[in-house]
C-alpha atoms as a PDB file:
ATOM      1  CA  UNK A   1      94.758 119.638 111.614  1.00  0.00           C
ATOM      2  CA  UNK A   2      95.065 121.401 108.130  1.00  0.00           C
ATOM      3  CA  UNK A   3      98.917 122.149 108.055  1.00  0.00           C
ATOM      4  CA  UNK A   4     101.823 120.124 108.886  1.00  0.00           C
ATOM      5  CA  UNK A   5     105.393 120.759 109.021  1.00  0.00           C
ATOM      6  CA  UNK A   6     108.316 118.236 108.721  1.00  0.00           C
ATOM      7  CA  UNK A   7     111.928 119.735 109.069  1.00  0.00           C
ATOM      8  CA  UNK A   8     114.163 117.833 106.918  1.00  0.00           C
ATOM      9  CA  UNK A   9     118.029 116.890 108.370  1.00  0.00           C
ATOM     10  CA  UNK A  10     120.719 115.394 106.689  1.00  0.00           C
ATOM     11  CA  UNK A  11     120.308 111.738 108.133  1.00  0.00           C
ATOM     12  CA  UNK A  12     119.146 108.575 105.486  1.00  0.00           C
ATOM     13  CA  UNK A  13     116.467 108.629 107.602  1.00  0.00           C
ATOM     14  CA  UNK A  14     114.910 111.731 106.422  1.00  0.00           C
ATOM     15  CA  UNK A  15     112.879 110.235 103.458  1.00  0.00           C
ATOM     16  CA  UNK A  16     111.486 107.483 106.022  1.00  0.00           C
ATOM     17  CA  UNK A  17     110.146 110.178 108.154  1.00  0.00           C
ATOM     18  CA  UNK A  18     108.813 111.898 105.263  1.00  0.00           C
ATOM     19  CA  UNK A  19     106.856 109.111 104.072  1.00  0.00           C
ATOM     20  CA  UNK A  20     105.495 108.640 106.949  1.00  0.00           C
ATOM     21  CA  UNK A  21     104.548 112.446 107.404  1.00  0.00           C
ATOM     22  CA  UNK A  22     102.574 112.074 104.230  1.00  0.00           C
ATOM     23  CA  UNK A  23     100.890 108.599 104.888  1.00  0.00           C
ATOM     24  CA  UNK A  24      99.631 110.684 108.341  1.00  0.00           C
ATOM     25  CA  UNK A  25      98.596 113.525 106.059  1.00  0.00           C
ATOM     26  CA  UNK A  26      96.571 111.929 104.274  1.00  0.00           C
ATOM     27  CA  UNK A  27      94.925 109.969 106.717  1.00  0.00           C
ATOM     28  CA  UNK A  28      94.266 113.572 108.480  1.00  0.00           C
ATOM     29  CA  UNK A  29      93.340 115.038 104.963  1.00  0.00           C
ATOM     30  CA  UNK A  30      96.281 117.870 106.017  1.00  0.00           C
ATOM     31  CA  UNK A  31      98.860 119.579 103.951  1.00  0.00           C
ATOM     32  CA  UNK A  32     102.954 118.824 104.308  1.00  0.00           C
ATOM     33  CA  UNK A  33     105.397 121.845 104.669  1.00  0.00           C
ATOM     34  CA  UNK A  34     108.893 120.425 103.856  1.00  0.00           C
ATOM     35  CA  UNK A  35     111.592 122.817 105.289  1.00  0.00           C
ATOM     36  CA  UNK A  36     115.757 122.288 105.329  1.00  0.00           C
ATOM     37  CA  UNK A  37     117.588 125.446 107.461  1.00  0.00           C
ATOM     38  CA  UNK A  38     120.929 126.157 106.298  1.00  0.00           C
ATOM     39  CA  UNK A  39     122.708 129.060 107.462  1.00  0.00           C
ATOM     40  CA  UNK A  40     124.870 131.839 105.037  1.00  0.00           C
ATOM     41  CA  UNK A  41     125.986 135.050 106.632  1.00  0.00           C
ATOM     42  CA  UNK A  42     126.440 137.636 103.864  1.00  0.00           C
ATOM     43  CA  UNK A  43     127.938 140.962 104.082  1.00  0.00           C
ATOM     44  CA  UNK A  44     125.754 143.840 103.320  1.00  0.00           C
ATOM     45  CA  UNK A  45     124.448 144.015  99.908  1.00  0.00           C
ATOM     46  CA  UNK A  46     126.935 141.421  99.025  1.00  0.00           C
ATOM     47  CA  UNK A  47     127.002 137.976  97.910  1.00  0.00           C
ATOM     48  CA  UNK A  48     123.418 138.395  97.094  1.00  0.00           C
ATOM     49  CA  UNK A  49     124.175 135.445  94.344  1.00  0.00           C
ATOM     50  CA  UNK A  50     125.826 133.153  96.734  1.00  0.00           C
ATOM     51  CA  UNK A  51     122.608 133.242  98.982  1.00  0.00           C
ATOM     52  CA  UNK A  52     120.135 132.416  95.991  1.00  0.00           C
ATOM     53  CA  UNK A  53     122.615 129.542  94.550  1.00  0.00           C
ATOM     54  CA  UNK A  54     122.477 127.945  98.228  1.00  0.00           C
ATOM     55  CA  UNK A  55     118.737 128.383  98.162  1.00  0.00           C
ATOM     56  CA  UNK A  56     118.328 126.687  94.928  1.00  0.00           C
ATOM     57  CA  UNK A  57     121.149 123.902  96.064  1.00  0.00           C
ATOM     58  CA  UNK A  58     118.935 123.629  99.304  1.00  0.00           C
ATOM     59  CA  UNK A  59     115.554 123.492  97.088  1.00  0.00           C
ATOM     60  CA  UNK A  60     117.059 121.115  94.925  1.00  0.00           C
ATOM     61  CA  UNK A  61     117.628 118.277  97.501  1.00  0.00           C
ATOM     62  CA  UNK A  62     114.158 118.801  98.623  1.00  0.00           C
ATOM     63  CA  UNK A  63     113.343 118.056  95.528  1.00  0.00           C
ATOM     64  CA  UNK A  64     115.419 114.836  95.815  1.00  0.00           C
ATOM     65  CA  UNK A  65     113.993 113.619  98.865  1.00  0.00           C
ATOM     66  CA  UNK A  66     110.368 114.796  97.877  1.00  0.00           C
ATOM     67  CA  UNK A  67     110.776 112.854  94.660  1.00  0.00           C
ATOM     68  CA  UNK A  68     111.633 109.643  96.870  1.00  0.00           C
ATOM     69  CA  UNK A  69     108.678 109.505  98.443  1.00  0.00           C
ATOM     70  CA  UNK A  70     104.959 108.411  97.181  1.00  0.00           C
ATOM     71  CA  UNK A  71     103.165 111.883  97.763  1.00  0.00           C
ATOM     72  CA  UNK A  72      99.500 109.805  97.003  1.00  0.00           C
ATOM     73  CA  UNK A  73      97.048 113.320  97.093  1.00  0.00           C
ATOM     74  CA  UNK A  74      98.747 115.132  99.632  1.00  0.00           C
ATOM     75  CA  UNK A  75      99.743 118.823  98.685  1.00  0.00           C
ATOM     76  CA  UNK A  76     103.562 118.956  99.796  1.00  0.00           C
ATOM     77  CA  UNK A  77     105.287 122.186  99.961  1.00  0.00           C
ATOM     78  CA  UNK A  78     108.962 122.624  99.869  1.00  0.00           C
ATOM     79  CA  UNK A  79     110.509 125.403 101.858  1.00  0.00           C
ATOM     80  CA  UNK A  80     114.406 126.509 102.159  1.00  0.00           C
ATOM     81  CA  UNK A  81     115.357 129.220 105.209  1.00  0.00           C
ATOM     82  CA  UNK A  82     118.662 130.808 105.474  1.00  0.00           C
ATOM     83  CA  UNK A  83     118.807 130.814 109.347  1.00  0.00           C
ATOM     84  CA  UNK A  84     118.423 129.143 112.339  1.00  0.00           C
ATOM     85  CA  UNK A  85     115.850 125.694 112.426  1.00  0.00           C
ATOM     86  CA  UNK A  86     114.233 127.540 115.238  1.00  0.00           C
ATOM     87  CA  UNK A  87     113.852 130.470 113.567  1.00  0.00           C
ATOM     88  CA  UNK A  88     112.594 129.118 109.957  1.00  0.00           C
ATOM     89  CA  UNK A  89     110.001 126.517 111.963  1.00  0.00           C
ATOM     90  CA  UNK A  90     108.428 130.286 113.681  1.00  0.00           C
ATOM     91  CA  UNK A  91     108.997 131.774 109.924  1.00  0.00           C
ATOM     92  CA  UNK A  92     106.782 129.058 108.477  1.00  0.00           C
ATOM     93  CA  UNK A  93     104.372 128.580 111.388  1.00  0.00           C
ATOM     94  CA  UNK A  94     103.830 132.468 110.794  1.00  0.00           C
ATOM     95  CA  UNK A  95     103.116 132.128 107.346  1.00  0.00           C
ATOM     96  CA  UNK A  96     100.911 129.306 107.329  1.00  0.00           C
ATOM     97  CA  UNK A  97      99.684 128.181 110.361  1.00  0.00           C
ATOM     98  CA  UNK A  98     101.218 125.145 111.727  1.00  0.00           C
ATOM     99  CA  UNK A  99      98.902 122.713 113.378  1.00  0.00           C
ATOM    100  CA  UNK A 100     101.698 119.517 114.052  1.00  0.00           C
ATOM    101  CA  UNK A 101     105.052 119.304 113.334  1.00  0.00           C
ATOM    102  CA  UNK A 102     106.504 115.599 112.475  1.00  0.00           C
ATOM    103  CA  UNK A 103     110.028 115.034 112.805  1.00  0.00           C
ATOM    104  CA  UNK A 104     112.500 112.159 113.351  1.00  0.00           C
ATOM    105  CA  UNK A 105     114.312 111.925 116.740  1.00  0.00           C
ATOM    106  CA  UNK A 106     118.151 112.553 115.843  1.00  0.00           C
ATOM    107  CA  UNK A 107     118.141 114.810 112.555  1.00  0.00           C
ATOM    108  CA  UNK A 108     121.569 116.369 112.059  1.00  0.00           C
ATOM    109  CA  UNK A 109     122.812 114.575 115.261  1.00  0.00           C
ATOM    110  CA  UNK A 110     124.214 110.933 114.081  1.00  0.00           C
ATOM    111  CA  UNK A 111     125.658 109.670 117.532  1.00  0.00           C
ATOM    112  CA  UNK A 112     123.991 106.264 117.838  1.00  0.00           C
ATOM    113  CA  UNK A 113     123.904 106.906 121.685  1.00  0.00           C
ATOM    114  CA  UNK A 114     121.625 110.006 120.981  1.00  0.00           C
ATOM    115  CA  UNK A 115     117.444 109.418 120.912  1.00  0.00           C
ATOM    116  CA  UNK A 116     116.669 113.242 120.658  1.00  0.00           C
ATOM    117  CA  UNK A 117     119.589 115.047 118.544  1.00  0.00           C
ATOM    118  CA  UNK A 118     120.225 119.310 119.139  1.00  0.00           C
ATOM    119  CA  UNK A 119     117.932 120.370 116.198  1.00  0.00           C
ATOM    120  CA  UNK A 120     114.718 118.257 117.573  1.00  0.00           C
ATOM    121  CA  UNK A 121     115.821 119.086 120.913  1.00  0.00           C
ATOM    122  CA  UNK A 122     115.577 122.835 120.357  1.00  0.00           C
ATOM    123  CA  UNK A 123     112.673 122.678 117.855  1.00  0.00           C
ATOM    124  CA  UNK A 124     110.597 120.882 120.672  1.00  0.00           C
ATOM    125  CA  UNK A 125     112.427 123.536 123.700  1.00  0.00           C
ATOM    126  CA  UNK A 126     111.933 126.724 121.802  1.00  0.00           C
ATOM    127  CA  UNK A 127     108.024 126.436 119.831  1.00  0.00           C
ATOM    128  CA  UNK A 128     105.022 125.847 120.844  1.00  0.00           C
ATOM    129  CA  UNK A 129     103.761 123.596 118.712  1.00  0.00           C
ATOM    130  CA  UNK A 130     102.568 120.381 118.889  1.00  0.00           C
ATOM    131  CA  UNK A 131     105.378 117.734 117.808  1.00  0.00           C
ATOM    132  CA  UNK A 132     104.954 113.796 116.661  1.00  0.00           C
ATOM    133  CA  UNK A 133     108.546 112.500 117.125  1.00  0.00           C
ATOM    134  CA  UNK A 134     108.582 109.248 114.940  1.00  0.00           C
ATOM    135  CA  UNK A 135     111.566 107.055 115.827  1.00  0.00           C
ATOM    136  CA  UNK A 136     113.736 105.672 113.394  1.00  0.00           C
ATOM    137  CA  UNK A 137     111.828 101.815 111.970  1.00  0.00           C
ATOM    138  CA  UNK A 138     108.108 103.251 112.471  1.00  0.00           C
ATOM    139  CA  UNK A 139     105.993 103.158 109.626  1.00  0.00           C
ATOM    140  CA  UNK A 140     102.334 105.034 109.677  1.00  0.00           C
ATOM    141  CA  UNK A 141      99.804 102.625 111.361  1.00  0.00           C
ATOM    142  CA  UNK A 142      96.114 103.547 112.705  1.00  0.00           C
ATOM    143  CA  UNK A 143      96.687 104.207 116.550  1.00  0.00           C
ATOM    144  CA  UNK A 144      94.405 101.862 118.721  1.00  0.00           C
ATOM    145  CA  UNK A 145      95.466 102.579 122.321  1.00  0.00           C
ATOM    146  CA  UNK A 146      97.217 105.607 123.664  1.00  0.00           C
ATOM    147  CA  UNK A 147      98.850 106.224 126.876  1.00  0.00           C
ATOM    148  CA  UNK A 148      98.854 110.085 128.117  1.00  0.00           C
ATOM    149  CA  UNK A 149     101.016 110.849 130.860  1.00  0.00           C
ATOM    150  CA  UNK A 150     101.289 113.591 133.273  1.00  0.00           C
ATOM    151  CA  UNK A 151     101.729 114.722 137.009  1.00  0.00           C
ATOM    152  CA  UNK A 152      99.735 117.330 137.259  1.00  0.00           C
ATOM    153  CA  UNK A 153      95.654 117.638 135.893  1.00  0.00           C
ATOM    154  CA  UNK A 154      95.897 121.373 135.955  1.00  0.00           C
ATOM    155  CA  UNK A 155      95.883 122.579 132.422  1.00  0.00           C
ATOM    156  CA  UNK A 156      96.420 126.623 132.384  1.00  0.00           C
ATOM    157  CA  UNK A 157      95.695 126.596 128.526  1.00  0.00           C
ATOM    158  CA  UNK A 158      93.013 124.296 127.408  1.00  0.00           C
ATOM    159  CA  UNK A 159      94.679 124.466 123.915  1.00  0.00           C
ATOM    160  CA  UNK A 160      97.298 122.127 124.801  1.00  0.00           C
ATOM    161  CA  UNK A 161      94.677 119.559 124.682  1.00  0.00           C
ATOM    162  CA  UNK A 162      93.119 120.931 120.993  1.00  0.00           C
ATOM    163  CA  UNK A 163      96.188 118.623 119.340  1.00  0.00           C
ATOM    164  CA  UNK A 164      95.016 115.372 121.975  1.00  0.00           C
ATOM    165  CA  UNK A 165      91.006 116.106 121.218  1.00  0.00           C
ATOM    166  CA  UNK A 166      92.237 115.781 117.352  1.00  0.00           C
ATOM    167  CA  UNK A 167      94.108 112.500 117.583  1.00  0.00           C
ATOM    168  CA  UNK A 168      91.376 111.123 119.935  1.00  0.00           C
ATOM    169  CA  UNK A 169      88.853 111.650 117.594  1.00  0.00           C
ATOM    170  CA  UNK A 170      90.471 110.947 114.322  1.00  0.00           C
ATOM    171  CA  UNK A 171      91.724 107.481 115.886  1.00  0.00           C
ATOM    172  CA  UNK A 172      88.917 106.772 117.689  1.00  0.00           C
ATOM    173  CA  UNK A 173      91.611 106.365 120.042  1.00  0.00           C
ATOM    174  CA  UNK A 174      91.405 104.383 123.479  1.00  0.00           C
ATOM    175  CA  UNK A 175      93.116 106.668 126.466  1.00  0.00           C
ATOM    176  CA  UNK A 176      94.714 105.139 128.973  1.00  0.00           C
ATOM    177  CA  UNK A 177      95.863 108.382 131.346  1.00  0.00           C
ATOM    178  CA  UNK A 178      98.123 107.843 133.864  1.00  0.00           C
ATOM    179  CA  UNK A 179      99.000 110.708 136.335  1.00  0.00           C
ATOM    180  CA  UNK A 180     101.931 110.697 137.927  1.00  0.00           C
ATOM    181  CA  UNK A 181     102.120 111.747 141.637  1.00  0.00           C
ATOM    182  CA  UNK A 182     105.968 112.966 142.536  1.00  0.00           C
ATOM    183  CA  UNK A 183     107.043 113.919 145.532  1.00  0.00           C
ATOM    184  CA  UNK A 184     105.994 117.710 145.529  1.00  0.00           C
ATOM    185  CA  UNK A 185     102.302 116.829 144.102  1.00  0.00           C
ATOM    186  CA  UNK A 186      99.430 118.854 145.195  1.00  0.00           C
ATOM    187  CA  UNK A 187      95.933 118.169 146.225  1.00  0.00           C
ATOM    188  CA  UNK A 188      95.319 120.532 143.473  1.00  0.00           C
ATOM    189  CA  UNK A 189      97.765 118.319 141.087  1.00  0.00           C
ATOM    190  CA  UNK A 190      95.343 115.308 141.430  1.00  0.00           C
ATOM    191  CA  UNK A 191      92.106 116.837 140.421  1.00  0.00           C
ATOM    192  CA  UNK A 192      91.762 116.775 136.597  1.00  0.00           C
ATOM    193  CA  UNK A 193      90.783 119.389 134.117  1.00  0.00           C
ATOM    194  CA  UNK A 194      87.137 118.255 132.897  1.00  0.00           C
ATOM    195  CA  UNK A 195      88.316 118.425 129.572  1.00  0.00           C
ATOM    196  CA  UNK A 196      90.965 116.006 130.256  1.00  0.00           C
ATOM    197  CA  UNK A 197      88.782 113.918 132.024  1.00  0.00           C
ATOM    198  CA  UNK A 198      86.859 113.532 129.156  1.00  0.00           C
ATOM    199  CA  UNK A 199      88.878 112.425 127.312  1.00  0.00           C
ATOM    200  CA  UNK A 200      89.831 109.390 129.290  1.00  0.00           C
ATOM    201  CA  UNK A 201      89.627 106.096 128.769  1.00  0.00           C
ATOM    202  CA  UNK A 202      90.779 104.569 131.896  1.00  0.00           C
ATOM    203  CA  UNK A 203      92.622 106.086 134.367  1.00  0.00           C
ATOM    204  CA  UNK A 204      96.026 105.311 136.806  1.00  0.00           C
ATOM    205  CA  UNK A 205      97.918 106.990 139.707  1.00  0.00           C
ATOM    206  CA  UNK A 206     101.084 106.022 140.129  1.00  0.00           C
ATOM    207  CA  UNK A 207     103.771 107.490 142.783  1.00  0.00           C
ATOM    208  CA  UNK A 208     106.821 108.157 141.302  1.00  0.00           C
ATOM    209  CA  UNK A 209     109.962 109.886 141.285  1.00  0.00           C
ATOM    210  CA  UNK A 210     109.124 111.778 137.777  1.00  0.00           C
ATOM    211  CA  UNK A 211     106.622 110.921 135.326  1.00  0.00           C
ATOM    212  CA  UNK A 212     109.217 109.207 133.226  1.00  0.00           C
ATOM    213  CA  UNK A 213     109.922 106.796 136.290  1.00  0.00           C
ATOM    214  CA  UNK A 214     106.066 106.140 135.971  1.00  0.00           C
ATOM    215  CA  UNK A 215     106.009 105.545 132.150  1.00  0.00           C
ATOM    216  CA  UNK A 216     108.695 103.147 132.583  1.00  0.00           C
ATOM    217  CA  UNK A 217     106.604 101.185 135.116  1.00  0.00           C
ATOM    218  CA  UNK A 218     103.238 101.108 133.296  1.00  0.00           C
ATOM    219  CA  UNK A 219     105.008 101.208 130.189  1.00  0.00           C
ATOM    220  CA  UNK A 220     104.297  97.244 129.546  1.00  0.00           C
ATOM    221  CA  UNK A 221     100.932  96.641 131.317  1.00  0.00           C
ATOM    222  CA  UNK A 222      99.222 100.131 128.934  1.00  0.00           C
ATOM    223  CA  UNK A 223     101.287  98.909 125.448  1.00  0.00           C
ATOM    224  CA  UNK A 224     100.698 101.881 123.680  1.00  0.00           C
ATOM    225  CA  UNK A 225     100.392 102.222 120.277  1.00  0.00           C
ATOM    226  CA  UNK A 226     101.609 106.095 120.836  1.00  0.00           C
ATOM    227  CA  UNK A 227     102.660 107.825 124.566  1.00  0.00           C
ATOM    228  CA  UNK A 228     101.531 111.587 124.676  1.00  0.00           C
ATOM    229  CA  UNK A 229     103.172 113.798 127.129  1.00  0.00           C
ATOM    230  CA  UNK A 230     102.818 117.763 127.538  1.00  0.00           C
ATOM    231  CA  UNK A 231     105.437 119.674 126.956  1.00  0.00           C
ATOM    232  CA  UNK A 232     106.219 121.941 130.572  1.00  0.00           C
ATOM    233  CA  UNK A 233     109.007 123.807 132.154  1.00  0.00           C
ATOM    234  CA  UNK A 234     109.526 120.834 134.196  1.00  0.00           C
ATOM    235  CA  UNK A 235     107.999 117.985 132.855  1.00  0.00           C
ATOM    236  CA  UNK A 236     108.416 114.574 130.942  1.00  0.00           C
ATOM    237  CA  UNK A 237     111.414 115.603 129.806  1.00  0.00           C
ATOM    238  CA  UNK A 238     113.431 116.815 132.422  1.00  0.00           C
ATOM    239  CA  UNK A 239     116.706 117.291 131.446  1.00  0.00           C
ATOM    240  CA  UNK A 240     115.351 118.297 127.829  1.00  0.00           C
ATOM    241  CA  UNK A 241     114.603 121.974 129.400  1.00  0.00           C
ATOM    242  CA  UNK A 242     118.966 121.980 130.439  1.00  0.00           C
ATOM    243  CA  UNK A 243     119.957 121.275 127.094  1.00  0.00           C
ATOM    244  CA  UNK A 244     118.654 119.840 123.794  1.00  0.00           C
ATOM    245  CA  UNK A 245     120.224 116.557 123.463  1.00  0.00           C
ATOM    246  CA  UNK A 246     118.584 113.583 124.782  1.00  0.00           C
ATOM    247  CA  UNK A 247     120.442 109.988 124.897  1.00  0.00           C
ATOM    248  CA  UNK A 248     119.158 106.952 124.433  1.00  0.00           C
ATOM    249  CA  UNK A 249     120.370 105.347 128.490  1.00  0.00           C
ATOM    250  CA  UNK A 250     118.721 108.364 129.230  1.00  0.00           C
ATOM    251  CA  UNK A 251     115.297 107.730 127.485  1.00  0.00           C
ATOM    252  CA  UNK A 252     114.197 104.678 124.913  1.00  0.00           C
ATOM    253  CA  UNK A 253     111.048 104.890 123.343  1.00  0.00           C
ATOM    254  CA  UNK A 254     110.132 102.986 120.304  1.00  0.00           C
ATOM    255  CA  UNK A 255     106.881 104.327 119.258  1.00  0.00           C
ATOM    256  CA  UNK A 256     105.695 107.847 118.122  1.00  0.00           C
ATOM    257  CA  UNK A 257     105.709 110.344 120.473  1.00  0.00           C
ATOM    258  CA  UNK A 258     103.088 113.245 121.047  1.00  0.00           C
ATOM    259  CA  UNK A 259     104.368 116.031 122.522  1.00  0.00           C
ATOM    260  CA  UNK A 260     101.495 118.674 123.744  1.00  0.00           C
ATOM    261  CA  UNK A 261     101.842 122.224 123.458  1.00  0.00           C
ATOM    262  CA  UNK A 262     100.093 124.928 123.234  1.00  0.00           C
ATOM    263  CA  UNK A 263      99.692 126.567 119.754  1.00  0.00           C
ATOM    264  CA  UNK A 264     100.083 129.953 119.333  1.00  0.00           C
END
């Protein structure tokens, strides 16, 4: 896990996250990319100048919230993109090789009814790349016990686990997986990719509506340190696939999150 990416918002949370970016970085021995979007449509070989001021503006409260933050040995990167956050986090990914990105819940969304804001909504929809959500309060700890749920063990690309077999390992982590069987399961659903399997700890069934109805019931008895979920069509998140914006009656979750996808 040699590159990381943290999209910066505009919330007073955004040094917080940072920090704790960094503190995972090194831990990982990884590299930070800092990037902040901002979006200036120009005219055709006009307002060339307007564009560079905005990126040096943009560059220069990187700078700010870099300079906030105790970088210890980590190499941090800034990075400014005149476009869509989407767009820049492919643009970056492209250019370096993302392995993880770490971002906070809400970004540039400040409802206080809102766990997962537009930008981290879409960042997490439209890539496919692993994401560490790290609500707002969470400080980097070593991870102890993890909970991975799912309702299907049918992996079509064993990538998607690649992020997993790296947190496993560099945690020494204790798996708890919990598969959830809802209502249209399979027999083929509830046989488990060997790779997968391997990686267990321990292992649960549950029958449940969705997997997030499971979560909430094993949520106590597992007491994760970090839940891990993979990122599907029609998964954990249902309602994230309709439309970015997740709110906080609608999910509550207090610890990282480790969303699994497969890296292109």
């Amino acid at each position: 896990m040699r590159n990381i990416l943290v999209p910066i918002g505009t919330t007073e949370n955004a040094v917080k996250t940072l920090q704790y970016a960094i503190d995972f970085a090194e831990f990982m021995d990884s590299n930070v990319y800092v990037m902040q979007a901002f979006t200036l449509i120009t005219k055709a070989g006009g307002l060339a100048n307007v564009e560079k001021a905005v990126v040096k503006s943009t560059t220069n409260q990187l700078d700010e919230i870099v300079s906030q933050v105790d970088k210890k040995d980590v190499s941090v990167t800034i990075a400014a993109y005149n476009g869509d956050v989407v767009d820049g986090v492919k643009a970056i990914n492209k250019q370096y090789g993302i392995d993880l990105i770490i971002l906070e819940p809400k970004t540039t969304d400040i409802r206080e009814e809102v766990f997962l804001g537009n930008t981290s909504g879409s960042i997490i929809k439209q890539t496919n790349i692993p994401t560490l959500i790290i609500p707002e309060g969470n400080s980097f700890y070593h991870y102890k016990n993890g909970l991975v749920a799912f309702k299907s063990g049918i992996v079509n690309h064993e990538s998607i686990l690649d992020a997993l077999i790296q947190f496993k390992n560099a945690f020494k982590l204790y798996l708890n997986l919990l598969l959830v069987k809802t209502p249209k399961y399979t027999a083929e659903d509830l046989v488990l990719n060997p790779i997968l399997e391997s990686l267990s700890d321990s292992l649960k069934t549950s029958e449940n509506t969705s997997t997030f109805e499971g979560v909430l019931e094993h949520f106590q008895t597992n007491q994760p340190d970090i839940l891990i979920v993979f990122r599907r069509k029609r998964g954990f998140f249902t309602k994230l696939w309709e439309k970015n914006i997740i709110l906080k009656r609608e999910f509550r979750c207090s610890i990282p999150l480790l969303v699994l996808s497969v890296k292109k």
